[in-house]
N, C-alpha and C. Protein backbone atom coordinates (compact mmCIF):
# COMPACT_ATOMS: atom_id res chain seq x y z
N UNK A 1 0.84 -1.18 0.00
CA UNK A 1 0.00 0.00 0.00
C UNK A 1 0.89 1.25 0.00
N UNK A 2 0.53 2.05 -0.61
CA UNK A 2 1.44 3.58 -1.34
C UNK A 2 0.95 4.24 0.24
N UNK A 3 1.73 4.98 0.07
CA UNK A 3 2.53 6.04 1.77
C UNK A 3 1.92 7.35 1.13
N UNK A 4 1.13 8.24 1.56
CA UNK A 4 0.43 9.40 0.99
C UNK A 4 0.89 10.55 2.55
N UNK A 5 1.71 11.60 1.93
CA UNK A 5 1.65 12.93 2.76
C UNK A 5 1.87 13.92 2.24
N UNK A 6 1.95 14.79 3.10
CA UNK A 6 2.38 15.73 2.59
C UNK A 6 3.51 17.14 2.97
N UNK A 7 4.09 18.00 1.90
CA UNK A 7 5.10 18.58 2.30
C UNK A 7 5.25 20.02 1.90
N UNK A 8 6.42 20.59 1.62
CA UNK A 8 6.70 21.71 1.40
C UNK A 8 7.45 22.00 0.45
N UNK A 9 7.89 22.97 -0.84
CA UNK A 9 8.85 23.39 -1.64
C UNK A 9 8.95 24.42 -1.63
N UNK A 10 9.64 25.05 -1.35
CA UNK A 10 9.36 26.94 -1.48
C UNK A 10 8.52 27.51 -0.70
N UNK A 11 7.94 26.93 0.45
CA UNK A 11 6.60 27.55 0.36
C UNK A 11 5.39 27.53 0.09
N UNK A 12 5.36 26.24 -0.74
CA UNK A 12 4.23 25.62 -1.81
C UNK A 12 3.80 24.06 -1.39
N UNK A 13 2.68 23.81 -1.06
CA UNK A 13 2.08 22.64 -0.28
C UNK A 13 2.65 21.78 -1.61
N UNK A 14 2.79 20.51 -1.19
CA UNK A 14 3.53 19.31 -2.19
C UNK A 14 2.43 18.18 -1.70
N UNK A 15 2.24 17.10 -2.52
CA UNK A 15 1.37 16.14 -2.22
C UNK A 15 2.78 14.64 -2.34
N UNK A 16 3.39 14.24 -1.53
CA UNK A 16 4.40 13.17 -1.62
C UNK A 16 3.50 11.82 -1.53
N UNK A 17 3.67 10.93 -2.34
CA UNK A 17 3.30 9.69 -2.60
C UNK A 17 4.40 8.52 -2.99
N UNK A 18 5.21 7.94 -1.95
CA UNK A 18 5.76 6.96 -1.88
C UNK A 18 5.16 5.13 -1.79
N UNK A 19 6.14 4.49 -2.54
CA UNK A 19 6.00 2.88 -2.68
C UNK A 19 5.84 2.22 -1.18
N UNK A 20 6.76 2.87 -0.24
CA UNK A 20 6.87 2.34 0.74
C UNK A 20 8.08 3.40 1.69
N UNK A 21 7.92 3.18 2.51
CA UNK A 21 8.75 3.92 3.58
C UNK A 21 10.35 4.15 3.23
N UNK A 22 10.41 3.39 2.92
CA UNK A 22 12.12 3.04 1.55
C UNK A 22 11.81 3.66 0.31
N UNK A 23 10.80 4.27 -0.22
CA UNK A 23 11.37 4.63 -1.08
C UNK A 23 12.05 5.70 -1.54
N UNK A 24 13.16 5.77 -1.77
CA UNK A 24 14.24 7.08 -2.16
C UNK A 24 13.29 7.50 -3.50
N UNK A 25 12.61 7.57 -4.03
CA UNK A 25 12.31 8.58 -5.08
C UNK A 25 10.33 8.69 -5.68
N UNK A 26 10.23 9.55 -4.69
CA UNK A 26 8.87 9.46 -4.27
C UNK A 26 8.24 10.60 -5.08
N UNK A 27 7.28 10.17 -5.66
CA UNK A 27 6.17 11.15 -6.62
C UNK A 27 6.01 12.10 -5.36
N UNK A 28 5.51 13.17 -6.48
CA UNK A 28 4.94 14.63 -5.60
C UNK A 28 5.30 15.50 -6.56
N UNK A 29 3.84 16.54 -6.05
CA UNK A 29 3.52 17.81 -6.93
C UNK A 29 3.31 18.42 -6.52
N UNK A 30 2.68 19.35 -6.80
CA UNK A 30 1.83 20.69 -6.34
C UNK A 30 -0.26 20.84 -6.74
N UNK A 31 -0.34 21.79 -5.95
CA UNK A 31 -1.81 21.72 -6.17
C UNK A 31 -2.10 22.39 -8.06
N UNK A 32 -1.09 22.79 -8.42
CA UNK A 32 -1.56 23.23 -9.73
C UNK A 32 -1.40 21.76 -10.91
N UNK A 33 -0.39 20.91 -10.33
CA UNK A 33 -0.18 19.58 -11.42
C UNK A 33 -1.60 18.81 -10.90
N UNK A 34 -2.01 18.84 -9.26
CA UNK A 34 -3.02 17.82 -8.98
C UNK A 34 -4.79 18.29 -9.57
N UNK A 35 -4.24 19.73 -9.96
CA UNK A 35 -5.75 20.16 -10.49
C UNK A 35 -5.84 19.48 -12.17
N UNK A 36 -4.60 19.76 -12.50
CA UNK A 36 -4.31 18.87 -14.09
C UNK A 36 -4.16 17.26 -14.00
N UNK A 37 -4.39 16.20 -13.41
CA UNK A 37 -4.40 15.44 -12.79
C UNK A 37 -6.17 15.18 -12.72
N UNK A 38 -6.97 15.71 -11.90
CA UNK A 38 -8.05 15.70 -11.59
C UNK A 38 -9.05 15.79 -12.52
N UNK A 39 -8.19 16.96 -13.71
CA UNK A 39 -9.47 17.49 -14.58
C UNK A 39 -9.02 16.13 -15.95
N UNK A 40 -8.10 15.28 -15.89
CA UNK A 40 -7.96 14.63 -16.48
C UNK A 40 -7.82 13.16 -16.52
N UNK A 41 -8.37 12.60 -14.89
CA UNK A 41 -8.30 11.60 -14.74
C UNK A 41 -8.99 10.50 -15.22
N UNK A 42 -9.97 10.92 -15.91
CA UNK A 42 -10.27 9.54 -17.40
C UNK A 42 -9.07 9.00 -18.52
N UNK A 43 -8.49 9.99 -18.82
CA UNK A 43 -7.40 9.79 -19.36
C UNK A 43 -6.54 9.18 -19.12
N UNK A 44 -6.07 9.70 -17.58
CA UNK A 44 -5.00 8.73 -16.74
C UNK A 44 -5.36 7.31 -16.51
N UNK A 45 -7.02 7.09 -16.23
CA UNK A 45 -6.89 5.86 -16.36
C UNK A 45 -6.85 5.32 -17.36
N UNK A 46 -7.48 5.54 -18.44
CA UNK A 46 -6.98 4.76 -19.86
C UNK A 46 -5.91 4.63 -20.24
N UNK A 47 -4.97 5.61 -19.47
CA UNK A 47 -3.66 5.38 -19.84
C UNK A 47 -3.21 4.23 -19.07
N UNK A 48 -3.66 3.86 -17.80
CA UNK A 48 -3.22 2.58 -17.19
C UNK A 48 -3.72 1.16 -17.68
N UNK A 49 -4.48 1.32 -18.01
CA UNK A 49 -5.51 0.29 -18.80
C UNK A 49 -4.91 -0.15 -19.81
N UNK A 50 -4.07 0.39 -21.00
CA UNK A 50 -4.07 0.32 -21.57
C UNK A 50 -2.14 0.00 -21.65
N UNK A 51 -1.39 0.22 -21.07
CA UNK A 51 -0.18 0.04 -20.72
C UNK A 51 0.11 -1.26 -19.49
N UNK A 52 -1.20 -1.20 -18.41
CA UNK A 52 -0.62 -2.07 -17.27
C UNK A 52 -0.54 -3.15 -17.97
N UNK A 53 0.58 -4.02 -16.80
CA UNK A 53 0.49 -5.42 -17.66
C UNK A 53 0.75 -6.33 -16.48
């Protein structure tokens, strides 16, 4: 199960999403990538759908 928190860059709230407590290289954005993210998440899933294996 993925590790969900959150952090800081500048000043700027970050959304960090790690594999596991180990992981050295952990997704994270900002609220302006998670609004692009949101308004496009049909996409994203077809994109998993269509790649997972």
């Amino acid at each position: 199960m993925s590790i969900v928190s959150e952090s800081e860059f500048k000043g700027n709230p970050m959304i960090v999403i790690k594999n596991d407590e180990e992981d050295k290289y952990p997704f994270q954005f900002g609220v302006k990538k998670a609004k692009l993210v949101l308004e496009n998440i049909e996409e994203v899933k077809k994109f998993v759908e269509k790649y997972d294996k």
